[in-house]
PDB file of N, CA and C in Angstrom:
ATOM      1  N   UNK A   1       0.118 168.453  62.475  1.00  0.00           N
ATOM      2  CA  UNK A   1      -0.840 167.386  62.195  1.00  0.00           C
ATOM      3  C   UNK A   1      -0.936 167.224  60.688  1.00  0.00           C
ATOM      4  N   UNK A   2      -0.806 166.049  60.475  1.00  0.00           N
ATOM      5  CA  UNK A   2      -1.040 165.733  58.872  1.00  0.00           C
ATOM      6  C   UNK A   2      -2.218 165.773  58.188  1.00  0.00           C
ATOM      7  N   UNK A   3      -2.608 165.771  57.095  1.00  0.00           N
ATOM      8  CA  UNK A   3      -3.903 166.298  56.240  1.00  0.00           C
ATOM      9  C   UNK A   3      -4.709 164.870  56.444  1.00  0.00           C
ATOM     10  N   UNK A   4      -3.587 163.844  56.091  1.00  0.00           N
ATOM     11  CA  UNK A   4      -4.391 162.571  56.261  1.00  0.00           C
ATOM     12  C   UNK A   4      -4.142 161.707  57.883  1.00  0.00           C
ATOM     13  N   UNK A   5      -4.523 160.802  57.956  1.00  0.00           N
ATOM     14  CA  UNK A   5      -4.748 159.738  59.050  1.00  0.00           C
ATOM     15  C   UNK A   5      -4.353 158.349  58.728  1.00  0.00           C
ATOM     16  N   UNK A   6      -3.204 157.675  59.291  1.00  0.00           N
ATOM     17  CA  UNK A   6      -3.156 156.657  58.200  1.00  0.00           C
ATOM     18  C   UNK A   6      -3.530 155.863  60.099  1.00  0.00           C
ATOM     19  N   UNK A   7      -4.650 154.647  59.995  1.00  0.00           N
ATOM     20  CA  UNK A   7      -5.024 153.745  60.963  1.00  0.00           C
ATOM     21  C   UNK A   7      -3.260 152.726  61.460  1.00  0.00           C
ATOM     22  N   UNK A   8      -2.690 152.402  60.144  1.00  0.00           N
ATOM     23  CA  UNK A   8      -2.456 151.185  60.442  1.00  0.00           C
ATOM     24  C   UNK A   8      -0.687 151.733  60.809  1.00  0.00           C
ATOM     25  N   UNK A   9      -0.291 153.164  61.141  1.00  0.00           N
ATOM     26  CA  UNK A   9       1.000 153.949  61.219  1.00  0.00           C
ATOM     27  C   UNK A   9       0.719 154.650  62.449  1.00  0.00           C
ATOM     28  N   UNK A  10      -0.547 154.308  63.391  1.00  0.00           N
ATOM     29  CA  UNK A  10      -0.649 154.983  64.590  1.00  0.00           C
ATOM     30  C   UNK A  10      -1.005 154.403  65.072  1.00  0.00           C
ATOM     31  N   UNK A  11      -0.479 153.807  66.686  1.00  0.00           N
ATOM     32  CA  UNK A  11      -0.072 152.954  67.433  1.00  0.00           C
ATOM     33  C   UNK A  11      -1.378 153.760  68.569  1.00  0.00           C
ATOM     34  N   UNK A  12      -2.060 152.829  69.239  1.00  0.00           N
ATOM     35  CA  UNK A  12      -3.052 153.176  70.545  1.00  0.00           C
ATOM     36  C   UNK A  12      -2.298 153.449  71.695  1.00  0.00           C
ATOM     37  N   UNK A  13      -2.778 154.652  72.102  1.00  0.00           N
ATOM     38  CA  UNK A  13      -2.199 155.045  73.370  1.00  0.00           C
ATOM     39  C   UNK A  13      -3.085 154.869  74.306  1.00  0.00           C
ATOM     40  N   UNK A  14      -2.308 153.908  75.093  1.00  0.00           N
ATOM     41  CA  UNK A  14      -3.166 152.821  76.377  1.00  0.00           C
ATOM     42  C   UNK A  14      -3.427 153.952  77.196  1.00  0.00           C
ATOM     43  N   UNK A  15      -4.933 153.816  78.027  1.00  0.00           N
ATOM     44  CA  UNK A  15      -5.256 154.505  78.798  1.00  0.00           C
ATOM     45  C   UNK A  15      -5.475 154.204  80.131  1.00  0.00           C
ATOM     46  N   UNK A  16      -5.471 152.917  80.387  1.00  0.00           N
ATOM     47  CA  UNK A  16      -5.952 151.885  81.510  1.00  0.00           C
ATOM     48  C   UNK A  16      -6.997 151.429  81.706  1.00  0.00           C
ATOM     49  N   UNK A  17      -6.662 150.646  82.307  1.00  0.00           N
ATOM     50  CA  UNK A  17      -8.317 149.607  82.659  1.00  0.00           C
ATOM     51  C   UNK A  17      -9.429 149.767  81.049  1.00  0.00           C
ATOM     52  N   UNK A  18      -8.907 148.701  80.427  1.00  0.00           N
ATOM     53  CA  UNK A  18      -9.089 148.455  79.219  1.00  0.00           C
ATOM     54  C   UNK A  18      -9.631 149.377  78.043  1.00  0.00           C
ATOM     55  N   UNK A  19      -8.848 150.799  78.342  1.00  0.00           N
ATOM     56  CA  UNK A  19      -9.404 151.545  77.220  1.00  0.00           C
ATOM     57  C   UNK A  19      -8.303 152.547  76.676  1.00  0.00           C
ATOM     58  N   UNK A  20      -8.230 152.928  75.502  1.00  0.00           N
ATOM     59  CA  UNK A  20      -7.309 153.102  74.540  1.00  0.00           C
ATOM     60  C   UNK A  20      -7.616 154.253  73.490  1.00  0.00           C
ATOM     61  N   UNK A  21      -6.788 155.009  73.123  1.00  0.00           N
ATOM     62  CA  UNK A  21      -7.786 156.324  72.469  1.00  0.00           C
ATOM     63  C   UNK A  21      -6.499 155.432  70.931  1.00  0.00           C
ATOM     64  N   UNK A  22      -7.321 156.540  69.892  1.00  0.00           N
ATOM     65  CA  UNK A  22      -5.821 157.478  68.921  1.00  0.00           C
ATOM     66  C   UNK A  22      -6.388 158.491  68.649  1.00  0.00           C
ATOM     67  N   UNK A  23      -5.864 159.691  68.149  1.00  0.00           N
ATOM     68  CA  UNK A  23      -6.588 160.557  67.506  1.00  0.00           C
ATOM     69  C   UNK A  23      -6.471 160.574  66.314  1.00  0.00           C
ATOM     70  N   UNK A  24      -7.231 160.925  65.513  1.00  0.00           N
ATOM     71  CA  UNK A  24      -7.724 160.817  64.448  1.00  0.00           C
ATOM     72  C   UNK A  24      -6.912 162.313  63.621  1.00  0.00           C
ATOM     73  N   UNK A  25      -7.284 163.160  64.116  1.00  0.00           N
ATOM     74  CA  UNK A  25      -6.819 164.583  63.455  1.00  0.00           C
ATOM     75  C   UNK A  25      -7.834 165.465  64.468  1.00  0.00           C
ATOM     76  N   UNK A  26      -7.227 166.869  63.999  1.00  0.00           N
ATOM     77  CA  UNK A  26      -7.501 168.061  65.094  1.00  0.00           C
ATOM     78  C   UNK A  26      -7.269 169.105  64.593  1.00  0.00           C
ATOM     79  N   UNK A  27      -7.863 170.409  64.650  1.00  0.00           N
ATOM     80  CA  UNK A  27      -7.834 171.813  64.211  1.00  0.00           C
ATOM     81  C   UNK A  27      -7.916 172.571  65.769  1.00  0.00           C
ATOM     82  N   UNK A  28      -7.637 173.654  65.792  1.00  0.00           N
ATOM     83  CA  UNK A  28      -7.971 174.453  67.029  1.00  0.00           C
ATOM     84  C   UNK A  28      -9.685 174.171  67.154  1.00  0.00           C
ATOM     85  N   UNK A  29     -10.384 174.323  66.333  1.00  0.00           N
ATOM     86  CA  UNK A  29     -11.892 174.213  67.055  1.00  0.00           C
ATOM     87  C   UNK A  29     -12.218 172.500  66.765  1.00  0.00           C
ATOM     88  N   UNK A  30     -11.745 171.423  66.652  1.00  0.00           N
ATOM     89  CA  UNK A  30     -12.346 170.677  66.350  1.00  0.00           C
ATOM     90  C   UNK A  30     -11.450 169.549  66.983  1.00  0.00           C
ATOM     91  N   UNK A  31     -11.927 168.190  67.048  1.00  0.00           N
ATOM     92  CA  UNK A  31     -11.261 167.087  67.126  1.00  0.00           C
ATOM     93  C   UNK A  31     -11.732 165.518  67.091  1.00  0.00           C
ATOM     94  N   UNK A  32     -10.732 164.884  66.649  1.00  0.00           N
ATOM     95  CA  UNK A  32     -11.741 163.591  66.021  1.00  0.00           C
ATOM     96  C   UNK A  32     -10.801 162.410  67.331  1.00  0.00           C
ATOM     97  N   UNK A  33     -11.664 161.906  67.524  1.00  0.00           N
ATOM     98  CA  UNK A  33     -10.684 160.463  68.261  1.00  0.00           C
ATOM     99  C   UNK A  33     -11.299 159.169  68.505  1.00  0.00           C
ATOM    100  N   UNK A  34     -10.621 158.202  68.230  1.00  0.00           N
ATOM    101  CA  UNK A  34     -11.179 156.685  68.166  1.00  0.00           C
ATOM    102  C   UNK A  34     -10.757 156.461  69.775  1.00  0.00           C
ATOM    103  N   UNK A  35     -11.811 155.764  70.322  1.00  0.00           N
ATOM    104  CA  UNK A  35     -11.432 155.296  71.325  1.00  0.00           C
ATOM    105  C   UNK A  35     -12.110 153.680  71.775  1.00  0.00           C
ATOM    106  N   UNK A  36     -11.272 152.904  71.827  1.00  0.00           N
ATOM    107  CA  UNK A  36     -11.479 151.231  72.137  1.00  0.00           C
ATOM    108  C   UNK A  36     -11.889 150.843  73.499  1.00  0.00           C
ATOM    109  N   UNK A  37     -12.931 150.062  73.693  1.00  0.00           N
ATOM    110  CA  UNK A  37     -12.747 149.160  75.392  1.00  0.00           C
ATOM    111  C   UNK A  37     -12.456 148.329  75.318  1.00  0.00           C
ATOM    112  N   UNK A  38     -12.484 147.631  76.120  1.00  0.00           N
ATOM    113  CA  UNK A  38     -12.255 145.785  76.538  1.00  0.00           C
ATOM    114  C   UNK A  38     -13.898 145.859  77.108  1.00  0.00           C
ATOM    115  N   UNK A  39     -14.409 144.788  77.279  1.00  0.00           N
ATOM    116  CA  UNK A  39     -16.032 144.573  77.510  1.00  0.00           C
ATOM    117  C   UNK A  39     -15.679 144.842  79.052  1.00  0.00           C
ATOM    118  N   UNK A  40     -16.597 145.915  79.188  1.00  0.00           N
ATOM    119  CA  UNK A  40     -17.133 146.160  80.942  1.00  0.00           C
ATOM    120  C   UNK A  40     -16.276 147.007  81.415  1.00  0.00           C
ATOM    121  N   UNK A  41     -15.624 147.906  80.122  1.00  0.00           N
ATOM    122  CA  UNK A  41     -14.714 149.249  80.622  1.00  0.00           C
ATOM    123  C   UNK A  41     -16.010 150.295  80.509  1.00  0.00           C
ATOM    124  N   UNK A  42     -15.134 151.223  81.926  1.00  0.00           N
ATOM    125  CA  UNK A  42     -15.934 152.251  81.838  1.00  0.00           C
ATOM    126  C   UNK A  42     -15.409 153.501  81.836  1.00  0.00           C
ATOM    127  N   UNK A  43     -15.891 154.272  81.226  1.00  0.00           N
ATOM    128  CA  UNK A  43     -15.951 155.636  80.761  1.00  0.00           C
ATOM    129  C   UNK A  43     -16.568 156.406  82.017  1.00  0.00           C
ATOM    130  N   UNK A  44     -15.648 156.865  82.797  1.00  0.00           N
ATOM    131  CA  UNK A  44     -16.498 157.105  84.107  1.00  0.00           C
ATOM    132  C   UNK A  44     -17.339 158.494  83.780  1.00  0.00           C
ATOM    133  N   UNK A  45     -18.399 158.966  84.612  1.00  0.00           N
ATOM    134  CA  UNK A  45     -19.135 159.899  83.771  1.00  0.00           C
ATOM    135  C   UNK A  45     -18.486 161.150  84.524  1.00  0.00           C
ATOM    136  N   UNK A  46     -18.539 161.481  84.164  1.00  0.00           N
ATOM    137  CA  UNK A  46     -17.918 163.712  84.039  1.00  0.00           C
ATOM    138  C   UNK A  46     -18.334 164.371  83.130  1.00  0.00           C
ATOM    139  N   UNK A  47     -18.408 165.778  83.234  1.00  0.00           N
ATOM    140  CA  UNK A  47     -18.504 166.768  82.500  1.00  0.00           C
ATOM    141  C   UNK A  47     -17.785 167.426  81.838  1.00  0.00           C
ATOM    142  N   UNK A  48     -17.445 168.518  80.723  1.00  0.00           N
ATOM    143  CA  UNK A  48     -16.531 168.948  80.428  1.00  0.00           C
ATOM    144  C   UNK A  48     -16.844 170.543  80.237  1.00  0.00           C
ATOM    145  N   UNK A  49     -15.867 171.247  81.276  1.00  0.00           N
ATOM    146  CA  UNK A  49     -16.318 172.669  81.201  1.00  0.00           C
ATOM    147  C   UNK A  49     -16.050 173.670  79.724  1.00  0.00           C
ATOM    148  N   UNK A  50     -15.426 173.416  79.095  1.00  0.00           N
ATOM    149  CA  UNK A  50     -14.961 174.064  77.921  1.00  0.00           C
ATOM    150  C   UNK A  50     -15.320 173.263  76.260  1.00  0.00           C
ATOM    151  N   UNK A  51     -15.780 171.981  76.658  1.00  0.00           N
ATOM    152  CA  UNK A  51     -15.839 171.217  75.279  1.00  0.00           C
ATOM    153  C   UNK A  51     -17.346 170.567  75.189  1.00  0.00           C
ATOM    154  N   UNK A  52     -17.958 170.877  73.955  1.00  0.00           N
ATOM    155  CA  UNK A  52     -18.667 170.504  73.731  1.00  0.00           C
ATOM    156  C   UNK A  52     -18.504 168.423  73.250  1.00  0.00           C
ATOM    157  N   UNK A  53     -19.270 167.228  73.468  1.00  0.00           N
ATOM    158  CA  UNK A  53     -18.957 166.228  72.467  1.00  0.00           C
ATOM    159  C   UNK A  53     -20.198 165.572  72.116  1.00  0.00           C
ATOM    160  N   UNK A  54     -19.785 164.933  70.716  1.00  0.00           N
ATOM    161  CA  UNK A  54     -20.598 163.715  70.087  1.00  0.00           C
ATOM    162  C   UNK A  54     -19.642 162.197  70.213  1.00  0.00           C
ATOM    163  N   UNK A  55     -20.402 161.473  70.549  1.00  0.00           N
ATOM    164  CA  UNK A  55     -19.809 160.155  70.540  1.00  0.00           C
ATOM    165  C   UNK A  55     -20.801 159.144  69.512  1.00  0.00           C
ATOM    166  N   UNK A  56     -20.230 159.079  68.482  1.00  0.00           N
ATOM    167  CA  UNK A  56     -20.697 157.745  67.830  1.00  0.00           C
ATOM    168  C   UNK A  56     -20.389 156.545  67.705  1.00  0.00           C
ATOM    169  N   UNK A  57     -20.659 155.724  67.841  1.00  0.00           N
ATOM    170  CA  UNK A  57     -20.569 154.245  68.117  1.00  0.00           C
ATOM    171  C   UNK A  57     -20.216 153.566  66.783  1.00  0.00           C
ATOM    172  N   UNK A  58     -19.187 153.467  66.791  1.00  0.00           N
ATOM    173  CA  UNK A  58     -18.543 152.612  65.489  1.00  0.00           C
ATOM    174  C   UNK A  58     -18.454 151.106  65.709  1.00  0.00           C
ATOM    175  N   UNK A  59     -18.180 150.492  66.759  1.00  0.00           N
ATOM    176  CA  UNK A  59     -18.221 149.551  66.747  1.00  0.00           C
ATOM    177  C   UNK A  59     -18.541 148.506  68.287  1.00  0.00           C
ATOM    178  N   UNK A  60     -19.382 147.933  68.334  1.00  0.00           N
ATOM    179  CA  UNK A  60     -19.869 147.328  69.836  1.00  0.00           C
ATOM    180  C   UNK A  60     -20.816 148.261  69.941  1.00  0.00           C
ATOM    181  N   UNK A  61     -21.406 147.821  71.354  1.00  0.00           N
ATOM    182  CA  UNK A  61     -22.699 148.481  72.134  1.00  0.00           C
ATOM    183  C   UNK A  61     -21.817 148.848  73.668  1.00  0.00           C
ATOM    184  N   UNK A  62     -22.871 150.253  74.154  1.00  0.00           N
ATOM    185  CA  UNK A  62     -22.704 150.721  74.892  1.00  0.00           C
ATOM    186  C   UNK A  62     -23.228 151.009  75.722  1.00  0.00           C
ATOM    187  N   UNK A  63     -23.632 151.041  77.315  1.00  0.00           N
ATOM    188  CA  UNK A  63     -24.629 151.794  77.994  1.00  0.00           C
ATOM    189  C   UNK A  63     -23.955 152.913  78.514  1.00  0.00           C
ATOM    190  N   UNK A  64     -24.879 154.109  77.772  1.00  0.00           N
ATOM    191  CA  UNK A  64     -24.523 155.304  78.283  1.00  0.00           C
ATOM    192  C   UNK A  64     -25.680 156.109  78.932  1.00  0.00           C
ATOM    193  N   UNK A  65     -24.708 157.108  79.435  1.00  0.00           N
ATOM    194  CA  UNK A  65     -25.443 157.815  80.163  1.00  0.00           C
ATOM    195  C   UNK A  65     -25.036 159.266  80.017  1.00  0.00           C
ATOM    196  N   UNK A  66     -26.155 160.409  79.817  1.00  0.00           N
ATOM    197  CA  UNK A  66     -26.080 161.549  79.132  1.00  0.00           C
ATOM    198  C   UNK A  66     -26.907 162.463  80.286  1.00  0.00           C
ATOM    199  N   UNK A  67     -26.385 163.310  80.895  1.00  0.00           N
ATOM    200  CA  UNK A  67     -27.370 163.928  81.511  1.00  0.00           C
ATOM    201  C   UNK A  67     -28.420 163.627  82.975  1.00  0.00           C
ATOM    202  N   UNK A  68     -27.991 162.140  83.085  1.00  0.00           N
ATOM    203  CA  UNK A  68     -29.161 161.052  84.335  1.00  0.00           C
ATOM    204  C   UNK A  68     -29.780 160.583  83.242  1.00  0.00           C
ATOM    205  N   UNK A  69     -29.819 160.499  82.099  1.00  0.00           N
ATOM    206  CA  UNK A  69     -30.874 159.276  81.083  1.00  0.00           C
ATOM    207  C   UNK A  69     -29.826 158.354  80.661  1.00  0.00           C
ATOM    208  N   UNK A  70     -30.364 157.129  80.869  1.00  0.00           N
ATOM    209  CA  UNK A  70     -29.409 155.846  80.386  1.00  0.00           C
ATOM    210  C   UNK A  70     -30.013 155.245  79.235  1.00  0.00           C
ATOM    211  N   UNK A  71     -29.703 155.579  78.145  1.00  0.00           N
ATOM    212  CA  UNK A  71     -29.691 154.092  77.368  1.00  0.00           C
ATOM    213  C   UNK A  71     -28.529 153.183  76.414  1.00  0.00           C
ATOM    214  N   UNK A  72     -29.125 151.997  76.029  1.00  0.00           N
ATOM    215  CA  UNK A  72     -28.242 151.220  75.375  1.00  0.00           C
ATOM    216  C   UNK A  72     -27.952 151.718  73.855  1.00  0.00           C
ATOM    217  N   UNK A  73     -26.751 151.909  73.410  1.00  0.00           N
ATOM    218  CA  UNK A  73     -26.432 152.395  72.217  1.00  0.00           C
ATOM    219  C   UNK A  73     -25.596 151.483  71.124  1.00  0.00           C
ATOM    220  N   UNK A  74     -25.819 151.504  70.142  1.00  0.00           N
ATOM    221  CA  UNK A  74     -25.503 150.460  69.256  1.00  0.00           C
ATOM    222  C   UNK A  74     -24.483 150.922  68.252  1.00  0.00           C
ATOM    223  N   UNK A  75     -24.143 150.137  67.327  1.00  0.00           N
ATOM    224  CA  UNK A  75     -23.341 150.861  66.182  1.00  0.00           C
ATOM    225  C   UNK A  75     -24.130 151.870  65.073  1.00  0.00           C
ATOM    226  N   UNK A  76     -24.179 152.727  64.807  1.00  0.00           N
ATOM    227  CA  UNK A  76     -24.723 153.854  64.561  1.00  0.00           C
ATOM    228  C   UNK A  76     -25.328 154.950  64.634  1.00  0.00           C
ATOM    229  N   UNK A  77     -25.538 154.580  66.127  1.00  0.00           N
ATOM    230  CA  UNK A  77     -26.355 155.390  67.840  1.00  0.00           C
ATOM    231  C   UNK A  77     -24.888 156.233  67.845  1.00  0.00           C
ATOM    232  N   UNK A  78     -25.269 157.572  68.342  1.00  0.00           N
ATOM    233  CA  UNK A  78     -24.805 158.008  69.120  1.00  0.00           C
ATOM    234  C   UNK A  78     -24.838 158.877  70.458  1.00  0.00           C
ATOM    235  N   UNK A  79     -24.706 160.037  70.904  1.00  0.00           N
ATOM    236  CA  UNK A  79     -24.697 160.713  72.139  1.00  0.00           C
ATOM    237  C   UNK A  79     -24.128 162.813  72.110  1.00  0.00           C
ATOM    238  N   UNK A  80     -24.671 163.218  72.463  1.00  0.00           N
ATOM    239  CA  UNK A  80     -24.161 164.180  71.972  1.00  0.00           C
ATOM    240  C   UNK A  80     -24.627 165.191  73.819  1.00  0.00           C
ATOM    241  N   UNK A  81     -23.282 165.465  74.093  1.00  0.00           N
ATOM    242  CA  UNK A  81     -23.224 166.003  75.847  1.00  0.00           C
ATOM    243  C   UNK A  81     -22.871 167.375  75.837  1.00  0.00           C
ATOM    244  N   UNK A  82     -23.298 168.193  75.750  1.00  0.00           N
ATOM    245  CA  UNK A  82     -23.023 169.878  75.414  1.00  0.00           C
ATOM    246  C   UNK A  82     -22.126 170.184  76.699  1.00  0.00           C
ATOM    247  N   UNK A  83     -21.054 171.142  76.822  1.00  0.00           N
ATOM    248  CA  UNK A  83     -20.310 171.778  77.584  1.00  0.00           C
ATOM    249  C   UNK A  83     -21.083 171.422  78.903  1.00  0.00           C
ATOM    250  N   UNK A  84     -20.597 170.962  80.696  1.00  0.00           N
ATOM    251  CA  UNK A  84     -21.044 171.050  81.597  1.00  0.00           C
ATOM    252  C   UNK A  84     -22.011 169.791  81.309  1.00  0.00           C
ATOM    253  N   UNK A  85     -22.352 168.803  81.004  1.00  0.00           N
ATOM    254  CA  UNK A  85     -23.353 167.929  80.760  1.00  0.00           C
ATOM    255  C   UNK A  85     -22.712 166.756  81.147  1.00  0.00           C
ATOM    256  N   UNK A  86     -23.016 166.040  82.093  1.00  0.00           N
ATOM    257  CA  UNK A  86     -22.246 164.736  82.903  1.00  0.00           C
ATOM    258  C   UNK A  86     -22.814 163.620  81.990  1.00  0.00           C
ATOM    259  N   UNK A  87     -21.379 162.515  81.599  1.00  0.00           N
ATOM    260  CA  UNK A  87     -21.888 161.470  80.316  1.00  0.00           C
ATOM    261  C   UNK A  87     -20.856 160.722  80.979  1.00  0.00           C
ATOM    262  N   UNK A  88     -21.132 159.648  80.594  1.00  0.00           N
ATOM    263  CA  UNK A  88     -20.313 158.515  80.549  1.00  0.00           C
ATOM    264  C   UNK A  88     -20.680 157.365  80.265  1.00  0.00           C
ATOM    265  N   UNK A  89     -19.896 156.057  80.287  1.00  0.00           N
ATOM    266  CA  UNK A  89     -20.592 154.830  79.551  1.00  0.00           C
ATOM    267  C   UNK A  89     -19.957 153.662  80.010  1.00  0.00           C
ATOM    268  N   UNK A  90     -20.286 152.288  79.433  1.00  0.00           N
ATOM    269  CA  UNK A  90     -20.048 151.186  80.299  1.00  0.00           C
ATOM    270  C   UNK A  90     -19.933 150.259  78.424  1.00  0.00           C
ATOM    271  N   UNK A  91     -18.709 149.805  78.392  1.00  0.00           N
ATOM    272  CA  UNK A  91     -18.869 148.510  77.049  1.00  0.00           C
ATOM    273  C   UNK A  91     -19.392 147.247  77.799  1.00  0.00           C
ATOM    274  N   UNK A  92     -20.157 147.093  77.020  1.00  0.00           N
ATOM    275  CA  UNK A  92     -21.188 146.251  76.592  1.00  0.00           C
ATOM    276  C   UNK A  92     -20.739 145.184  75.976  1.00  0.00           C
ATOM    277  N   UNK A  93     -19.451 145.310  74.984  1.00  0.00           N
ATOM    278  CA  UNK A  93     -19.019 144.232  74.600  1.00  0.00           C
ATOM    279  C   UNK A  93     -17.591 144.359  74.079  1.00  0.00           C
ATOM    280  N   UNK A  94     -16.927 142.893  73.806  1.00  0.00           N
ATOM    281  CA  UNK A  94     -15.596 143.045  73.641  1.00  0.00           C
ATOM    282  C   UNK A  94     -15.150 144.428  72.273  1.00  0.00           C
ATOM    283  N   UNK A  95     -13.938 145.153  72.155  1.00  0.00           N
ATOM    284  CA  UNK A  95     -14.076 145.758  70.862  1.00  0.00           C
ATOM    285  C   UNK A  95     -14.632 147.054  70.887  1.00  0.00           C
ATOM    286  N   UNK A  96     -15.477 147.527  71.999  1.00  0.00           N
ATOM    287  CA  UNK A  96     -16.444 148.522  71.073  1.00  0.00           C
ATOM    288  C   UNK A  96     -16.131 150.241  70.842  1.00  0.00           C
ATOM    289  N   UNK A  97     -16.214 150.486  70.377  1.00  0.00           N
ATOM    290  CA  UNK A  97     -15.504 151.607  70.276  1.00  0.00           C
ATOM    291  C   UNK A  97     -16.381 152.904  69.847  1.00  0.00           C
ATOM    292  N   UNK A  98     -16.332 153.873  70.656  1.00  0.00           N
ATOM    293  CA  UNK A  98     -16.552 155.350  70.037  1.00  0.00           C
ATOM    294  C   UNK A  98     -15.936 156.238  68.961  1.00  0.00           C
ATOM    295  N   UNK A  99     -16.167 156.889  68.383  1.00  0.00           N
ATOM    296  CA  UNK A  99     -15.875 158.023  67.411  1.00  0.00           C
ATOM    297  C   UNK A  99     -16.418 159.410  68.246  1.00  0.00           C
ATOM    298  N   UNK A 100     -15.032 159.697  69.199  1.00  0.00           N
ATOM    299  CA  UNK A 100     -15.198 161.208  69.558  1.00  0.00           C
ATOM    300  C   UNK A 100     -15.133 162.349  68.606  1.00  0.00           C
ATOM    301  N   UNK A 101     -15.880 163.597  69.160  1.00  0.00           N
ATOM    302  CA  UNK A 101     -15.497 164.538  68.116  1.00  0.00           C
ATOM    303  C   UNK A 101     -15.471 165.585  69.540  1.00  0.00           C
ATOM    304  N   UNK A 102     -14.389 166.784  69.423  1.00  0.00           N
ATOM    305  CA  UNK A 102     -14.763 167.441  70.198  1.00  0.00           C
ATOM    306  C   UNK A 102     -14.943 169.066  69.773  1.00  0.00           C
ATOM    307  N   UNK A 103     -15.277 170.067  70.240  1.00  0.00           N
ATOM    308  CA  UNK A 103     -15.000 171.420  69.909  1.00  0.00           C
ATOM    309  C   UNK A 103     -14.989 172.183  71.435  1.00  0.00           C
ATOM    310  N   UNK A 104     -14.149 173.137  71.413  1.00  0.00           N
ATOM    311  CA  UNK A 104     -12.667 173.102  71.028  1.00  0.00           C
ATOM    312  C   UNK A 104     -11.489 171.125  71.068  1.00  0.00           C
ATOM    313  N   UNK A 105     -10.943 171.762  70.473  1.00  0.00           N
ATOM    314  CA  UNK A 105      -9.949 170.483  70.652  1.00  0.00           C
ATOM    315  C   UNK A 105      -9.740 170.303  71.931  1.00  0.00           C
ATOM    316  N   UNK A 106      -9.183 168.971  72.052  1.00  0.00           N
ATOM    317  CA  UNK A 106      -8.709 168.290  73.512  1.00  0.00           C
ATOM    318  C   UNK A 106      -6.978 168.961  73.820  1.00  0.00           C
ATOM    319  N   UNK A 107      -7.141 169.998  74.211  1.00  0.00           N
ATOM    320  CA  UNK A 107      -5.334 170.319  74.553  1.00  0.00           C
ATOM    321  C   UNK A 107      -4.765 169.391  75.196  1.00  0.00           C
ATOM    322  N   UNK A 108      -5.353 168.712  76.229  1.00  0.00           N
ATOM    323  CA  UNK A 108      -4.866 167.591  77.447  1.00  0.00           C
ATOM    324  C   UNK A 108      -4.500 166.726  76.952  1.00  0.00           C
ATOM    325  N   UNK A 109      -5.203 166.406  75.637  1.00  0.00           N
ATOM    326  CA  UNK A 109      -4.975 165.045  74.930  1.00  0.00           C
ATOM    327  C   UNK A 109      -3.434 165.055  74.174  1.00  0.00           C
ATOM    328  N   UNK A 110      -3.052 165.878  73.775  1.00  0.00           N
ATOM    329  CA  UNK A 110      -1.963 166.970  72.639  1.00  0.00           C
ATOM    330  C   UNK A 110      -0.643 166.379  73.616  1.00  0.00           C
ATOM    331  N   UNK A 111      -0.548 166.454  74.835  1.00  0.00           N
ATOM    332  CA  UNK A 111       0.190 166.818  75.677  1.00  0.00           C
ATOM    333  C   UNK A 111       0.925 164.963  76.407  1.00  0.00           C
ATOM    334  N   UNK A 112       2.176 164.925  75.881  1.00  0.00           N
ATOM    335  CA  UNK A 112       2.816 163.601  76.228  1.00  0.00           C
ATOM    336  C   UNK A 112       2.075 162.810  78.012  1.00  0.00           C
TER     337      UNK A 112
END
């Protein structure tokens, strides 16, 4: 992994039904990743047994859901779902995008 991140030299890896990650950069305990919708993609909700995350909202609105509490999240809102904590979300609008972070890193993600 390189020191820097260049946006416009890393191509989105389609995920389906209108949503799209890249990663950003990654250490063994850490990990950063942009991820895009199309309006009215959803982030279906699950848990994650080994990873803690924060999701910040860089761009668009979101309805998420953290735990059974729903609310609407904006650009500078974010979400934060500790290991085992069921989250997920719904775009709200065309564009909108999260700023994942995870700890430990996403191995699954690493992997063609």
């Amino acid at each position: 992994m390189s020191a820097y991140f260049d946006d416009a030299a890393t191509p989105w890896t389609e995920l389906g039904e209108g949503i799209r990650r890249k990663i950003i950069g990654h250490t063994p305990g850490l990990m950063s990743v942009l991820v895009q919708f199309d309006k009215g993609a959803v982030g279906t909700a699950h848990a994650h047994d080994a990873h803690d995350q924060i999701a910040y909202v860089v761009a668009g609105s979101f309805e998420a859901e953290v735990g059974g509490e729903k609310r609407v999240l904006r650009v500078g809102d974010a979400f934060v779902a500790p290991r085992r904590t069921r989250h997920g979300v719904v775009a709200l609008e065309q564009g909108s995008a999260l700023l994942d972070q995870f700890t430990p890193r996403r191995e699954d993600y690493l992997s063609p």
